[in-house]
Protein backbone atom coordinates (compact mmCIF):
# COMPACT_ATOMS: atom_id res chain seq x y z
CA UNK A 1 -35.66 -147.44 -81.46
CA UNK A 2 -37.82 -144.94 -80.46
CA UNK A 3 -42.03 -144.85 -79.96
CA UNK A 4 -42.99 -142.97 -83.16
CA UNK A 5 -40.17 -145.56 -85.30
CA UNK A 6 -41.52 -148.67 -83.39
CA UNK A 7 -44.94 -147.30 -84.49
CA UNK A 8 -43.80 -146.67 -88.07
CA UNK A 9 -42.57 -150.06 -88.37
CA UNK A 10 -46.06 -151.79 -87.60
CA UNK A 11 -48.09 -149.78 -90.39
CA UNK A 12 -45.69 -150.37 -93.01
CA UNK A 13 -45.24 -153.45 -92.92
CA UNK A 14 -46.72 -156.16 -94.78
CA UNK A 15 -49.98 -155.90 -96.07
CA UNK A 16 -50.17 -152.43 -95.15
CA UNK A 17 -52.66 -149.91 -97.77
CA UNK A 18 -50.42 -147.25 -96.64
CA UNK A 19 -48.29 -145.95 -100.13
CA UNK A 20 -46.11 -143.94 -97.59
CA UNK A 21 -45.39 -144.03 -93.87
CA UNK A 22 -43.19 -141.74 -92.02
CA UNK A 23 -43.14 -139.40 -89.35
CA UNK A 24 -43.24 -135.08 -88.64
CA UNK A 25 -41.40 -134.42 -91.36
CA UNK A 26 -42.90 -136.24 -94.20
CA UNK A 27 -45.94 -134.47 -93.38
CA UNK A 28 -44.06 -131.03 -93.10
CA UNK A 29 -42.77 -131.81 -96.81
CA UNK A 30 -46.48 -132.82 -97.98
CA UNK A 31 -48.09 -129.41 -96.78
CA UNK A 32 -45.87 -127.72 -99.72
CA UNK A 33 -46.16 -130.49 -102.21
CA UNK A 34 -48.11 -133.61 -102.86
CA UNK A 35 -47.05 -136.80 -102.46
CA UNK A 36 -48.29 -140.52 -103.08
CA UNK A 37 -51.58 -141.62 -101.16
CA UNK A 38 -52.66 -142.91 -99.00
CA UNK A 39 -50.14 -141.71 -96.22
CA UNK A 40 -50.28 -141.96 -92.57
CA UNK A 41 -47.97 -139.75 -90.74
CA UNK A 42 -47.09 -140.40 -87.38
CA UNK A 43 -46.09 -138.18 -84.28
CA UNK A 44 -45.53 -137.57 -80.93
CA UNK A 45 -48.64 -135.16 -80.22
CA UNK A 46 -48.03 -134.91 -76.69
CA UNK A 47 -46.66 -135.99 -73.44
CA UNK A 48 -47.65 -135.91 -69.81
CA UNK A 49 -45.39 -137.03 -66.35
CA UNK A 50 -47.03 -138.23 -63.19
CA UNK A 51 -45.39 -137.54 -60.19
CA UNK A 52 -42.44 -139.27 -58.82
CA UNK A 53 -43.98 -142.88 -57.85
CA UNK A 54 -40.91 -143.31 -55.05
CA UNK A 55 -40.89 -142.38 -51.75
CA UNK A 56 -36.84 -142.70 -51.26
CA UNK A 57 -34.42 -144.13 -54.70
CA UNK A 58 -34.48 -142.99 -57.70
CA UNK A 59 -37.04 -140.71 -59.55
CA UNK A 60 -39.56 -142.90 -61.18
CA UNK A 61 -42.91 -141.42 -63.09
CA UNK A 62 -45.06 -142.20 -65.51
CA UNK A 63 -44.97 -141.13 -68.60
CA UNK A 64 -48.16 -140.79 -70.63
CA UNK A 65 -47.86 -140.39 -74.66
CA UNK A 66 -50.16 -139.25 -76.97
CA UNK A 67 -49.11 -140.64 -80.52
CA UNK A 68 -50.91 -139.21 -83.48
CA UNK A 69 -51.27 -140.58 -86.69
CA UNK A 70 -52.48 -138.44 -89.71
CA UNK A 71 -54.07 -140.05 -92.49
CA UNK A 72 -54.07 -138.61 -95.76
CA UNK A 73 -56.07 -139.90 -98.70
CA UNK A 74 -56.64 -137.91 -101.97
CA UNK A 75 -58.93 -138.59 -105.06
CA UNK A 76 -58.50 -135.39 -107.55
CA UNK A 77 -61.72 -136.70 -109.23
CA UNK A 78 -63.66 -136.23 -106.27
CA UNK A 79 -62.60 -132.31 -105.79
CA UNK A 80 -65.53 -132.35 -102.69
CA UNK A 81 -63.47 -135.46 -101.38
CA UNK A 82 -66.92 -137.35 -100.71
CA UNK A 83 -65.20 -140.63 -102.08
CA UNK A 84 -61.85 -140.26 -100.21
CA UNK A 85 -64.16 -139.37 -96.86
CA UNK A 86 -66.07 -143.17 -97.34
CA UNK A 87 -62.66 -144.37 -98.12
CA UNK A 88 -60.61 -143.01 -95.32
CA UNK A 89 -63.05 -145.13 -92.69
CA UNK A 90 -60.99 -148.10 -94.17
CA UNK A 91 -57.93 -146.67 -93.51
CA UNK A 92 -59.10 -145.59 -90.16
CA UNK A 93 -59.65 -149.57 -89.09
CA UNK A 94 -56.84 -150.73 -90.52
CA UNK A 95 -54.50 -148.05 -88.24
CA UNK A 96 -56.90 -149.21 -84.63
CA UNK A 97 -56.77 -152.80 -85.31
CA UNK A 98 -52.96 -152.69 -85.70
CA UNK A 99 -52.58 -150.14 -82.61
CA UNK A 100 -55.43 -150.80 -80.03
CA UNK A 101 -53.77 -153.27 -77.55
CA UNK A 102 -50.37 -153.05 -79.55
CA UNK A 103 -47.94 -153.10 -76.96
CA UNK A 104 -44.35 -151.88 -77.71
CA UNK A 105 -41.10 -153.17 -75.34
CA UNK A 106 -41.08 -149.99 -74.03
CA UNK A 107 -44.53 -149.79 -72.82
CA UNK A 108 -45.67 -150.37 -69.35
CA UNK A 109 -49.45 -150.68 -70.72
CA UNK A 110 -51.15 -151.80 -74.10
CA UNK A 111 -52.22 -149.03 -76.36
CA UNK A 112 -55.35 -147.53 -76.01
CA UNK A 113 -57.33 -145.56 -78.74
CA UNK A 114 -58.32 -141.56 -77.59
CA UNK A 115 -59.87 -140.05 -80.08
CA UNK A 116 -60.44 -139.34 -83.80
CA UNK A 117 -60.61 -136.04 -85.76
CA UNK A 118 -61.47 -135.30 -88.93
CA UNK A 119 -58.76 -132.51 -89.67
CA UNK A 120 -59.93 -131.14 -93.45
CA UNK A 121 -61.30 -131.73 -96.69
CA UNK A 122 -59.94 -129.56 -99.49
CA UNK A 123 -59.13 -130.21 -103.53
CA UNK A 124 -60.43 -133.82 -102.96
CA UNK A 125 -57.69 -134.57 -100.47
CA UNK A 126 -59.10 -136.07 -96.45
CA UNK A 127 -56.99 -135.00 -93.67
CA UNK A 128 -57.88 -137.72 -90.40
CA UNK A 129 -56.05 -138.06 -87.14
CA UNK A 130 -56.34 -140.83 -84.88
CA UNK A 131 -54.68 -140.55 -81.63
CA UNK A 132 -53.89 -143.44 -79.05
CA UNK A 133 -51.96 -143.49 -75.86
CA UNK A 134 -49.11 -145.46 -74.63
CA UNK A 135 -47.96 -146.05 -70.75
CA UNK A 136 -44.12 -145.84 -70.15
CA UNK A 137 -42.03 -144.69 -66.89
CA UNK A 138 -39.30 -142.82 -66.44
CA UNK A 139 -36.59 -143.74 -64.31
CA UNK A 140 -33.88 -141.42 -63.31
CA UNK A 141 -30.38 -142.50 -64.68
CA UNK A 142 -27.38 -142.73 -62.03
């Protein structure tokens, strides 16, 4: 199972506020059309290798992941999306507390939060990313 599914799994599960929770492509498919909210969408947003951490064996490096997860929240009575922004801060909790020291079987490191953006605001719809970062090596296969 892979980062982004593992990921996936732990927001949608029980008790989540999340109406839908997928990855790239469910947010690809909600740019042209609109789909139930809330939604958190979550990604691989980038990836960066350490140098090889063995002096003679096999290649091993560390692997550091950026995972992003988009939040959208929509409230077409609010077209200035002043009620989905206050509302969006709940969903932005809800996404750290499950994440923020999360550790998948994969991981050589808890998860860490990086950063927050607010991406837009438009037709009473609030675009939010949160991004975290999880540890994992490499290892060259013989």
């Amino acid at each position: 199972m892979s980062l982004v599914e593992v990921i996936i799994g732990r927001l949608d599960d029980a008790g989540t506020p999340f109406r839908v929770v997928g990855g790239a492509a469910g947010l690809a498919v909600l740019e042209q059309r609109r789909t139930r909210t809330p939604a958190a969408f979550v990604m691989v947003a980038e990836e960066a290798s350490g140098a090889n951490e063995r002096m003679t064996g096999p290649v091993l490096q560390r692997l550091e992941t950026d995972i992003a997860v988009v939040l959208v929240l929509e409230n077409l009575g609010d077209p200035r999306g002043g009620t989905a922004a206050d509302d969006i801060e709940a969903l932005k909790a809800f996404v750290r507390a499950r994440l923020i020291g999360f550790r998948p079987d994969s991981a050589a490191e808890p998860m860490e939060h990086v950063s927050g953006e607010l991406l837009k605001v438009r037709g009473g719809a609030v675009w939010a990313e949160e991004r975290f970062s999880c540890a994992r090596f490499l290892e060259e296969q013989p």
